[in-house]
PDB file of N, CA and C in Angstrom:
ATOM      1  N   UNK A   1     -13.477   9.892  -1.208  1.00  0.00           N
ATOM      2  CA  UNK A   1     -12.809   9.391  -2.396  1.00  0.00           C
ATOM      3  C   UNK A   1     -12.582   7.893  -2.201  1.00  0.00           C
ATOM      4  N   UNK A   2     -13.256   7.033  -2.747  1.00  0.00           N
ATOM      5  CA  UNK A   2     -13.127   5.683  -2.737  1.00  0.00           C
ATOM      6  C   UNK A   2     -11.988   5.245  -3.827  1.00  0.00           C
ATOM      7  N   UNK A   3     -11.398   5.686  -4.619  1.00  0.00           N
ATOM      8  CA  UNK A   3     -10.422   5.582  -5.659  1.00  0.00           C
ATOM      9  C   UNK A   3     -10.219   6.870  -6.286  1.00  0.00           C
ATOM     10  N   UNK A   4      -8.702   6.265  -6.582  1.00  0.00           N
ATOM     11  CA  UNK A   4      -7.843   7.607  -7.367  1.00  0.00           C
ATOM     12  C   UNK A   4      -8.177   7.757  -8.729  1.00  0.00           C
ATOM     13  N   UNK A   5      -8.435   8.946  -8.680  1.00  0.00           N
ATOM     14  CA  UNK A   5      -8.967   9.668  -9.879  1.00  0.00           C
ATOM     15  C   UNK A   5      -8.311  10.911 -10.399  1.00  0.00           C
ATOM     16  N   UNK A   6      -7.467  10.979 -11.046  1.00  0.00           N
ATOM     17  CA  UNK A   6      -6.600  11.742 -11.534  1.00  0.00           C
ATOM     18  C   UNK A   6      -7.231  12.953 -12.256  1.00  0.00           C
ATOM     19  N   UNK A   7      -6.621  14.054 -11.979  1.00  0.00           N
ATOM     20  CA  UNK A   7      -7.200  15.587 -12.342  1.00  0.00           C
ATOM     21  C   UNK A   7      -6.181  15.780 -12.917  1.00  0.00           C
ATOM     22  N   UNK A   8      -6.437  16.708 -14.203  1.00  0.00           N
ATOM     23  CA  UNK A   8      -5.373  17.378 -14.986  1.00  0.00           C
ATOM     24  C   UNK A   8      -4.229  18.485 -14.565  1.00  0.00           C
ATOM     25  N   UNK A   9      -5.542  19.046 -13.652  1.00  0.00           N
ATOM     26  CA  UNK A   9      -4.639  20.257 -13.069  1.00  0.00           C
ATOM     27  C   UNK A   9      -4.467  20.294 -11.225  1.00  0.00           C
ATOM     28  N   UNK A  10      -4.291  19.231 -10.972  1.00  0.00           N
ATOM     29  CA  UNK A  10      -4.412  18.602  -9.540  1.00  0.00           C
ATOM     30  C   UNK A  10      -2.683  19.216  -9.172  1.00  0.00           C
ATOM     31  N   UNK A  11      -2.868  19.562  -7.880  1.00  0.00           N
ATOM     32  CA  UNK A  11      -1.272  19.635  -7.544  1.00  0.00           C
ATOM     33  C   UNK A  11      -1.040  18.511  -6.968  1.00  0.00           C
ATOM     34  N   UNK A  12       0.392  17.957  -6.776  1.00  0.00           N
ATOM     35  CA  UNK A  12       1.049  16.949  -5.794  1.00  0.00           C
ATOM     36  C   UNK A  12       2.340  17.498  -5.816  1.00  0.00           C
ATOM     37  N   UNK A  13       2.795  17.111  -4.433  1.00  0.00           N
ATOM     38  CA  UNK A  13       4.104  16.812  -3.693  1.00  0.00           C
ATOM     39  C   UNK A  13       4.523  16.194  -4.302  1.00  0.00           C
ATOM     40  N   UNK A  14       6.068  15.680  -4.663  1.00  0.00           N
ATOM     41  CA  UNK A  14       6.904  14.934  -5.203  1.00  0.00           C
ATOM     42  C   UNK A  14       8.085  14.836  -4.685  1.00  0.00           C
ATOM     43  N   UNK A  15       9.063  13.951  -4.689  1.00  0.00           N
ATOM     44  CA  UNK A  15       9.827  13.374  -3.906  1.00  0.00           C
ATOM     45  C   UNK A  15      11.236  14.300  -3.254  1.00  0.00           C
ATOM     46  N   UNK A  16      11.263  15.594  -3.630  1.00  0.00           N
ATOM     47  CA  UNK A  16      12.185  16.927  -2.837  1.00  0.00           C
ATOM     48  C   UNK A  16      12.012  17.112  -1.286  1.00  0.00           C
ATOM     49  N   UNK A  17      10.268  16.794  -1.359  1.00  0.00           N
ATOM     50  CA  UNK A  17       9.793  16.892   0.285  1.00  0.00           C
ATOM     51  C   UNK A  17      10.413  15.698   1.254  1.00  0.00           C
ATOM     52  N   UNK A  18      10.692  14.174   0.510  1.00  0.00           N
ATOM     53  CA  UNK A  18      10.689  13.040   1.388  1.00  0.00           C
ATOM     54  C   UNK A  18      11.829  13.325   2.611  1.00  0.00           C
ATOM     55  N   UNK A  19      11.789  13.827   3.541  1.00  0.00           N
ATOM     56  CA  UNK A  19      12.304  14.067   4.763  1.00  0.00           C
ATOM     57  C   UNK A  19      12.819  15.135   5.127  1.00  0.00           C
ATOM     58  N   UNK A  20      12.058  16.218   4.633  1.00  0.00           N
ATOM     59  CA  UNK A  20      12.194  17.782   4.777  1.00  0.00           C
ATOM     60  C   UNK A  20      11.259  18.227   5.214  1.00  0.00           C
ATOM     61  N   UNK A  21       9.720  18.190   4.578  1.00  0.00           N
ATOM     62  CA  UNK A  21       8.429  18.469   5.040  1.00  0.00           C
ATOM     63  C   UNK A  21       8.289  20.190   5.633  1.00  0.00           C
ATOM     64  N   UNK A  22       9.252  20.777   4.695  1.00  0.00           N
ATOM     65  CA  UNK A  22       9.244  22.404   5.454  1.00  0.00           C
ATOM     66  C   UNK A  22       7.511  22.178   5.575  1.00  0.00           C
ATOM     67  N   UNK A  23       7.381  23.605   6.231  1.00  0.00           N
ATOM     68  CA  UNK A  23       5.609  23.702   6.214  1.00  0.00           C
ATOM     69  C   UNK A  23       5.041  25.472   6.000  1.00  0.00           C
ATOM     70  N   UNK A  24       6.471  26.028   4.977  1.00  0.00           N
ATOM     71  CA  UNK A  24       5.813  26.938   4.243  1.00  0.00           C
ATOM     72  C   UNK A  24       4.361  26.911   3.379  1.00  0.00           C
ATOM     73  N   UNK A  25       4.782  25.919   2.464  1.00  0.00           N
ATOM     74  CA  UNK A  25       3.619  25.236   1.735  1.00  0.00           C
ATOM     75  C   UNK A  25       2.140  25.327   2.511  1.00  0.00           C
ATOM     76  N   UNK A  26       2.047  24.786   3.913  1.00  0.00           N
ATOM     77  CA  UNK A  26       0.919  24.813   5.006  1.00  0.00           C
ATOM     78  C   UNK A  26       0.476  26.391   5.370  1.00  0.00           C
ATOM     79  N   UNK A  27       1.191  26.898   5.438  1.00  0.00           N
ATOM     80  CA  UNK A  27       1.127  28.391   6.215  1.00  0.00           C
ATOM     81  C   UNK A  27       0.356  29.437   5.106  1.00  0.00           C
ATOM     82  N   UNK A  28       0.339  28.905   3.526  1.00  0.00           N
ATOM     83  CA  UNK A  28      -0.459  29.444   2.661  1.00  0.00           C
ATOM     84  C   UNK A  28      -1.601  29.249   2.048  1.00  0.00           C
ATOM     85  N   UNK A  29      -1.496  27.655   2.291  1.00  0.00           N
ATOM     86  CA  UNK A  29      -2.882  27.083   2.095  1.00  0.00           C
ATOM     87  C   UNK A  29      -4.317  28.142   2.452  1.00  0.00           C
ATOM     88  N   UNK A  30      -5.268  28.312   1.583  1.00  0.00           N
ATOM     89  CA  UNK A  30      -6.374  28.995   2.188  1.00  0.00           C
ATOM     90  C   UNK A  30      -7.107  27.866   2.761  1.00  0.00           C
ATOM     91  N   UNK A  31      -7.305  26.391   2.231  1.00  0.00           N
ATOM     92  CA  UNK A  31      -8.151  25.237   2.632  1.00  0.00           C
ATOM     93  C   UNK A  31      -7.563  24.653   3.075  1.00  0.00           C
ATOM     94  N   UNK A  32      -6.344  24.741   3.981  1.00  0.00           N
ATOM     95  CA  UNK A  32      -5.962  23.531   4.861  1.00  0.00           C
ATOM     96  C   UNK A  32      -6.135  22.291   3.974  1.00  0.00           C
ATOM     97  N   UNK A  33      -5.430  21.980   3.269  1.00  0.00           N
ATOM     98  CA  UNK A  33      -5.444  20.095   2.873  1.00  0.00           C
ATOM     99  C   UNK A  33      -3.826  19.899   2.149  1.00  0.00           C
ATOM    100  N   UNK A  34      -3.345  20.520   2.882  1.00  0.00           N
ATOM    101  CA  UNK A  34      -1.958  20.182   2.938  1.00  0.00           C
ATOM    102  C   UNK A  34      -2.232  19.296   4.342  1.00  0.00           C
ATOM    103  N   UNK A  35      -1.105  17.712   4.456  1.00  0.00           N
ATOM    104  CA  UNK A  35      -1.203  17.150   5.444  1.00  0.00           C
ATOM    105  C   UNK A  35      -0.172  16.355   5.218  1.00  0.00           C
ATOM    106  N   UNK A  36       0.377  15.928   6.777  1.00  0.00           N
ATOM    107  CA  UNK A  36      -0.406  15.578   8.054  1.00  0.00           C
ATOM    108  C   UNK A  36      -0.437  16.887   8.701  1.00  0.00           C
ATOM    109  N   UNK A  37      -1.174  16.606   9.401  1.00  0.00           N
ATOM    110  CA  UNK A  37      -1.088  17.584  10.466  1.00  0.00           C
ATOM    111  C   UNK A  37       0.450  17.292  11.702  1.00  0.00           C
ATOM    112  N   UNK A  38       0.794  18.123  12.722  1.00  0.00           N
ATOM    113  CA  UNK A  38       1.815  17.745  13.259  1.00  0.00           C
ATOM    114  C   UNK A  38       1.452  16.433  14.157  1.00  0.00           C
ATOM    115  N   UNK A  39       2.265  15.907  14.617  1.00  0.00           N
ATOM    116  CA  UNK A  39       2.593  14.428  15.271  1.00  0.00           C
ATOM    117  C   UNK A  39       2.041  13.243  14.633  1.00  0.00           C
ATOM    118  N   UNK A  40       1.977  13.367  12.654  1.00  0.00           N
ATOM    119  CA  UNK A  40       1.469  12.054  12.032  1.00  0.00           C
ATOM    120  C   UNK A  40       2.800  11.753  11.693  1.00  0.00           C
ATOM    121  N   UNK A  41       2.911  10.505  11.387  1.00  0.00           N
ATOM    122  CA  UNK A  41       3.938   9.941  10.977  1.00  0.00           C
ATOM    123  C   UNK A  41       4.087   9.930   9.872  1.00  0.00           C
ATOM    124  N   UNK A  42       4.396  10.487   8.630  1.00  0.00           N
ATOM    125  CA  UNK A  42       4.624  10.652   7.475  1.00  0.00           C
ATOM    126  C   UNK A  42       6.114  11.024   6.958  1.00  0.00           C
ATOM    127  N   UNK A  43       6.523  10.696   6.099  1.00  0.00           N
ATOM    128  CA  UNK A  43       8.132  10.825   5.281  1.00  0.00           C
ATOM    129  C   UNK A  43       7.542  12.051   4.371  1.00  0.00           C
ATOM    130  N   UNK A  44       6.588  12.475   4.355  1.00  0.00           N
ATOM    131  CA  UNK A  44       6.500  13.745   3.879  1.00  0.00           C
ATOM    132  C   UNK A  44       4.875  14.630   3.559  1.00  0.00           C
ATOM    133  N   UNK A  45       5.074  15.552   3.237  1.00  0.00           N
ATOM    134  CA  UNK A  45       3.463  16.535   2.923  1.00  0.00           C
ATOM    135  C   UNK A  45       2.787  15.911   1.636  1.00  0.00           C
ATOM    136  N   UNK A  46       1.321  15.877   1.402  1.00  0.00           N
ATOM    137  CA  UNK A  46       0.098  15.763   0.760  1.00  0.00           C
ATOM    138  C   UNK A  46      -0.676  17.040   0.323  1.00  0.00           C
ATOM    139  N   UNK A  47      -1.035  16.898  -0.671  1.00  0.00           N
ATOM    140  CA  UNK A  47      -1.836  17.380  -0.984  1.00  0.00           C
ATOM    141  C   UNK A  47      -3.268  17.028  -1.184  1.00  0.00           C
ATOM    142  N   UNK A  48      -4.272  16.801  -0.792  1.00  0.00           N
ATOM    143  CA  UNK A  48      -5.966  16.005  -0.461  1.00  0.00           C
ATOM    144  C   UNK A  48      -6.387  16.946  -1.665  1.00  0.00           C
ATOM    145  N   UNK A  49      -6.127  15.693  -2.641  1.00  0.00           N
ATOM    146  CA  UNK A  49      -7.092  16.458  -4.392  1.00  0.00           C
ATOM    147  C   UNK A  49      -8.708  16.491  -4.136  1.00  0.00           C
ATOM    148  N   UNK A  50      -9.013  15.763  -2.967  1.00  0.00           N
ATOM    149  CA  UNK A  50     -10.722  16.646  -2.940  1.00  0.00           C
ATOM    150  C   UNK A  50     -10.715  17.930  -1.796  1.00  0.00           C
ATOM    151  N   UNK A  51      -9.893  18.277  -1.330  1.00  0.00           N
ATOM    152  CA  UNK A  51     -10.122  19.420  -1.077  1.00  0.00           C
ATOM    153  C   UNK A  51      -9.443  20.622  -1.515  1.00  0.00           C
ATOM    154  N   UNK A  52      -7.948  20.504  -2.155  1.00  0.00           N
ATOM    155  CA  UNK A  52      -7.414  21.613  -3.156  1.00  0.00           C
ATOM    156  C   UNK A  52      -8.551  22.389  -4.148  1.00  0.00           C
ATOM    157  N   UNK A  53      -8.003  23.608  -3.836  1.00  0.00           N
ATOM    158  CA  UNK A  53      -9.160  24.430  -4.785  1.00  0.00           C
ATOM    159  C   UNK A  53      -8.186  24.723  -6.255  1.00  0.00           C
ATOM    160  N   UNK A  54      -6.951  24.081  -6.472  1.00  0.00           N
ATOM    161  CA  UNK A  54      -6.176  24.408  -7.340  1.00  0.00           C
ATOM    162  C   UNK A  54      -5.569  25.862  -7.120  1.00  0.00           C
ATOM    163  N   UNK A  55      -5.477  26.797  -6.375  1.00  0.00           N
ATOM    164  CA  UNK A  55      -5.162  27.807  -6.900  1.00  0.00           C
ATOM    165  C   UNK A  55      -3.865  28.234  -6.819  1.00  0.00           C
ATOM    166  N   UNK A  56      -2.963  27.412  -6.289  1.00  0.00           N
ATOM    167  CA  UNK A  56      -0.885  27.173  -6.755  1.00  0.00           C
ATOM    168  C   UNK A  56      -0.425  28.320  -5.961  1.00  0.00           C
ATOM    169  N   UNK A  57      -1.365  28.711  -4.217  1.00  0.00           N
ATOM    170  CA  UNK A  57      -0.504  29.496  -3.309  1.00  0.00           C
ATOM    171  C   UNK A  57       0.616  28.436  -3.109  1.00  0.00           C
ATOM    172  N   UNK A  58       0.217  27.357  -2.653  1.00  0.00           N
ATOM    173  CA  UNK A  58       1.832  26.395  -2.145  1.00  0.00           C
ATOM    174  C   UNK A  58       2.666  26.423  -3.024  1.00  0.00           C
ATOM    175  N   UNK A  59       2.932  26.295  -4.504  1.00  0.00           N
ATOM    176  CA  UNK A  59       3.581  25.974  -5.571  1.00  0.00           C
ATOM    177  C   UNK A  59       5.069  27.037  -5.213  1.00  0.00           C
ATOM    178  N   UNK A  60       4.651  28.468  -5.371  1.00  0.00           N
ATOM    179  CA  UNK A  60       6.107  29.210  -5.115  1.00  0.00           C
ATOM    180  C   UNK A  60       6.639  29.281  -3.910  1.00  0.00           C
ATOM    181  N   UNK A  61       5.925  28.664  -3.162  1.00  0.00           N
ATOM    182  CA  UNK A  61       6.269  28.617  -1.389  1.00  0.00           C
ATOM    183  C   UNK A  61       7.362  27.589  -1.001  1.00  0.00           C
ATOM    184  N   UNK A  62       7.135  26.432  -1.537  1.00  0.00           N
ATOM    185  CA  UNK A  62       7.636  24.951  -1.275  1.00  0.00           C
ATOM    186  C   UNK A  62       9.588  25.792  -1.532  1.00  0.00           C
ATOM    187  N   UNK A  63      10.489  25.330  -0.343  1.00  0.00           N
ATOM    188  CA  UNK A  63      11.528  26.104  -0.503  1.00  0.00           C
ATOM    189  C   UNK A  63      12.740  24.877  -1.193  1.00  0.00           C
ATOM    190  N   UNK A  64      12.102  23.279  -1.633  1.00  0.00           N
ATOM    191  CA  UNK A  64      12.542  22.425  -1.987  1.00  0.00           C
ATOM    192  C   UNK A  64      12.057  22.093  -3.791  1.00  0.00           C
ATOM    193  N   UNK A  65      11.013  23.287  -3.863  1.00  0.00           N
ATOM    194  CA  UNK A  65      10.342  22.437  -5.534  1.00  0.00           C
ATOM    195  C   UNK A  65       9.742  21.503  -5.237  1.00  0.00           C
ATOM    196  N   UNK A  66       9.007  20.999  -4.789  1.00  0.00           N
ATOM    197  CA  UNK A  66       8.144  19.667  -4.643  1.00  0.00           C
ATOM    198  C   UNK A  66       6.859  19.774  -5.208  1.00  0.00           C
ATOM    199  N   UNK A  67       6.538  20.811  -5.397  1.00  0.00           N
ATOM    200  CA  UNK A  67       4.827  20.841  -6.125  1.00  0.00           C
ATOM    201  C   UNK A  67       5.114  21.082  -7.019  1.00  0.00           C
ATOM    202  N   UNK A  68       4.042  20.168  -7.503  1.00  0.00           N
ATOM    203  CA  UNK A  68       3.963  20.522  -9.384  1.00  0.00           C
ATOM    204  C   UNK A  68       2.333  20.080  -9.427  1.00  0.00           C
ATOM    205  N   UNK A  69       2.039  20.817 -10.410  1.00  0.00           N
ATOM    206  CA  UNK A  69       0.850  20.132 -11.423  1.00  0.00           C
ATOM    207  C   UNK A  69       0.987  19.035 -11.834  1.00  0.00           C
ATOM    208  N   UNK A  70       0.013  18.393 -11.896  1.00  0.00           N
ATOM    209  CA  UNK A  70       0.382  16.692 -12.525  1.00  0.00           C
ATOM    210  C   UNK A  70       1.357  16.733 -13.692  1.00  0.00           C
ATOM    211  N   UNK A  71       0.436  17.802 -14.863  1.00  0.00           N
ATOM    212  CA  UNK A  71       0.694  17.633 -15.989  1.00  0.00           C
ATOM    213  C   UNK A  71       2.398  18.334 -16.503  1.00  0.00           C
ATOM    214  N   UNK A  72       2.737  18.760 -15.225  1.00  0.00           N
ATOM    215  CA  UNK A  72       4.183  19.063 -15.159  1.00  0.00           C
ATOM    216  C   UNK A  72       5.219  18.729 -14.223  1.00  0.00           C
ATOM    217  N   UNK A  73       4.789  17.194 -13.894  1.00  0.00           N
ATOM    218  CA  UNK A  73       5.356  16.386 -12.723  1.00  0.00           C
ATOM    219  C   UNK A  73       6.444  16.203 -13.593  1.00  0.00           C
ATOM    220  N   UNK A  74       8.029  15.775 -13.251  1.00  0.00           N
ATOM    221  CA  UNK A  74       9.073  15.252 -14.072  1.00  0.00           C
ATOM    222  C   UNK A  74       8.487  13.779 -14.177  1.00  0.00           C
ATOM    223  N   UNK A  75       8.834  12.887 -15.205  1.00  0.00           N
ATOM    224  CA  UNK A  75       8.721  11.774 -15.386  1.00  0.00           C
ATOM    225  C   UNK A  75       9.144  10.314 -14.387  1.00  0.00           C
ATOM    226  N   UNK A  76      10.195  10.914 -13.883  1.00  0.00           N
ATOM    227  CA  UNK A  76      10.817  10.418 -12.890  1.00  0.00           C
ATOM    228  C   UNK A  76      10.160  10.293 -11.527  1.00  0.00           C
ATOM    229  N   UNK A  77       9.328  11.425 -11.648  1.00  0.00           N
ATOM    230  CA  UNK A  77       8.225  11.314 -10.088  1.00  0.00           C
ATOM    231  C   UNK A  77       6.672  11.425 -10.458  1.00  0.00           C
ATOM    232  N   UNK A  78       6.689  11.236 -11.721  1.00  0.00           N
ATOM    233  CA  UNK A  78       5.166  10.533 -12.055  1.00  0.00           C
ATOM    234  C   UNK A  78       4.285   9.777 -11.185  1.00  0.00           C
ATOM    235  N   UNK A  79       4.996   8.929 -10.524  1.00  0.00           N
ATOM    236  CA  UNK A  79       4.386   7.998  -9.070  1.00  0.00           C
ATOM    237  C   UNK A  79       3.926   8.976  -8.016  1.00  0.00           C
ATOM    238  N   UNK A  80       4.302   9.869  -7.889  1.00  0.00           N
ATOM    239  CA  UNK A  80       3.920  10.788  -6.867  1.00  0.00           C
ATOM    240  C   UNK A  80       2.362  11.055  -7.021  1.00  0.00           C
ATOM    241  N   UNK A  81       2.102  11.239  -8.131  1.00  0.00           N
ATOM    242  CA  UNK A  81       0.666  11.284  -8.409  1.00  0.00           C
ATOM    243  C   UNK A  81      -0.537  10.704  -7.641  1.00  0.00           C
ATOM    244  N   UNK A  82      -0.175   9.484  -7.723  1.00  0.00           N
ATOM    245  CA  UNK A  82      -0.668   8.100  -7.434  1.00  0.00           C
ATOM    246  C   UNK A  82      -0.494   8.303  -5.503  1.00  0.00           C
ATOM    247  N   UNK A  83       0.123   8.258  -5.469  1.00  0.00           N
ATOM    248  CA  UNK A  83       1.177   8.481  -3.984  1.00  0.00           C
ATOM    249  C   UNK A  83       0.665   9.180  -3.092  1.00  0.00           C
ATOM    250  N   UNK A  84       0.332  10.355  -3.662  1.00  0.00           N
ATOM    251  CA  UNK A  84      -0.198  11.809  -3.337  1.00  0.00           C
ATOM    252  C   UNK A  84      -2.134  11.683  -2.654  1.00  0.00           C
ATOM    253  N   UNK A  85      -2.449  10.591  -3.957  1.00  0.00           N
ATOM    254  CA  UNK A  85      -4.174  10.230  -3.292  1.00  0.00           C
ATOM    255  C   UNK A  85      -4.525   9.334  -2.556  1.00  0.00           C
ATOM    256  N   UNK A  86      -3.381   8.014  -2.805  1.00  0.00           N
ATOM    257  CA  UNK A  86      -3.287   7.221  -1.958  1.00  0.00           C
ATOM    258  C   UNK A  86      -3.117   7.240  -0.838  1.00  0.00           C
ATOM    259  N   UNK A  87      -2.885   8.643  -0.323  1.00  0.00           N
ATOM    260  CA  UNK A  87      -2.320   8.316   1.302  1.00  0.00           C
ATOM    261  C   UNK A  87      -3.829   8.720   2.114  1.00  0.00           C
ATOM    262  N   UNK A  88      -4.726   9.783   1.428  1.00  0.00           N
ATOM    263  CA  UNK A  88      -5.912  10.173   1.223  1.00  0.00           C
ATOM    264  C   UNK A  88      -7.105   9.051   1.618  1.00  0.00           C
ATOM    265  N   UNK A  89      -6.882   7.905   0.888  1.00  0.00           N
ATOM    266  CA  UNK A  89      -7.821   6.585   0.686  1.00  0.00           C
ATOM    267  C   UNK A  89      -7.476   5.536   2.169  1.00  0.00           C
ATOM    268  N   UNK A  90      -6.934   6.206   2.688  1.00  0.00           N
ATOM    269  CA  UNK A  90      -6.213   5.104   4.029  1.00  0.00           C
ATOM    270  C   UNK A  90      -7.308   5.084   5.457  1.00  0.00           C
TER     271      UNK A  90
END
């Protein structure tokens, strides 16, 4: 992914996770692209929109609410979006 490219039905993390990072969310993943993996330095979990298959096992898992669908991100964490692919492009 050379640039962010926004999917309609893309999941992202949003700002409930920033220094909680449970790793229920991880433990359901079928494709692993929940990240970091352990000992990265991160303020919180990712979701890698080229490898999500969409299918919203993490969504009822997350024990903070942090995943959402884009298109049902609160307004307030709209940036997460952005946030979410960017860490991806590094």
């Amino acid at each position: 992914m050379s640039e962010f490219e926004s999917q309609p039905d893309m999941y992202v993390i949003a700002h409930p996770c920033i220094d909680v990072k449970d790793k229920a969310c991880v433990d359901v993943c079928p494709v692993n692209c929940i990240h970091p993996v352990d000992g990265e330095d991160a303020d919180q979990l990712y979701i890698d929109p080229t490898e999500c298959i969409m299918c919203g096992a993490c969504e009822p898992e997350c024990p903070v609410e942090a995943i959402f669908i884009v298109e049902d991100l609160p307004a307030e964490w709209a940036h997460f979006e952005k946030i979410n692919a960017d860490y991806f492009l590094k």
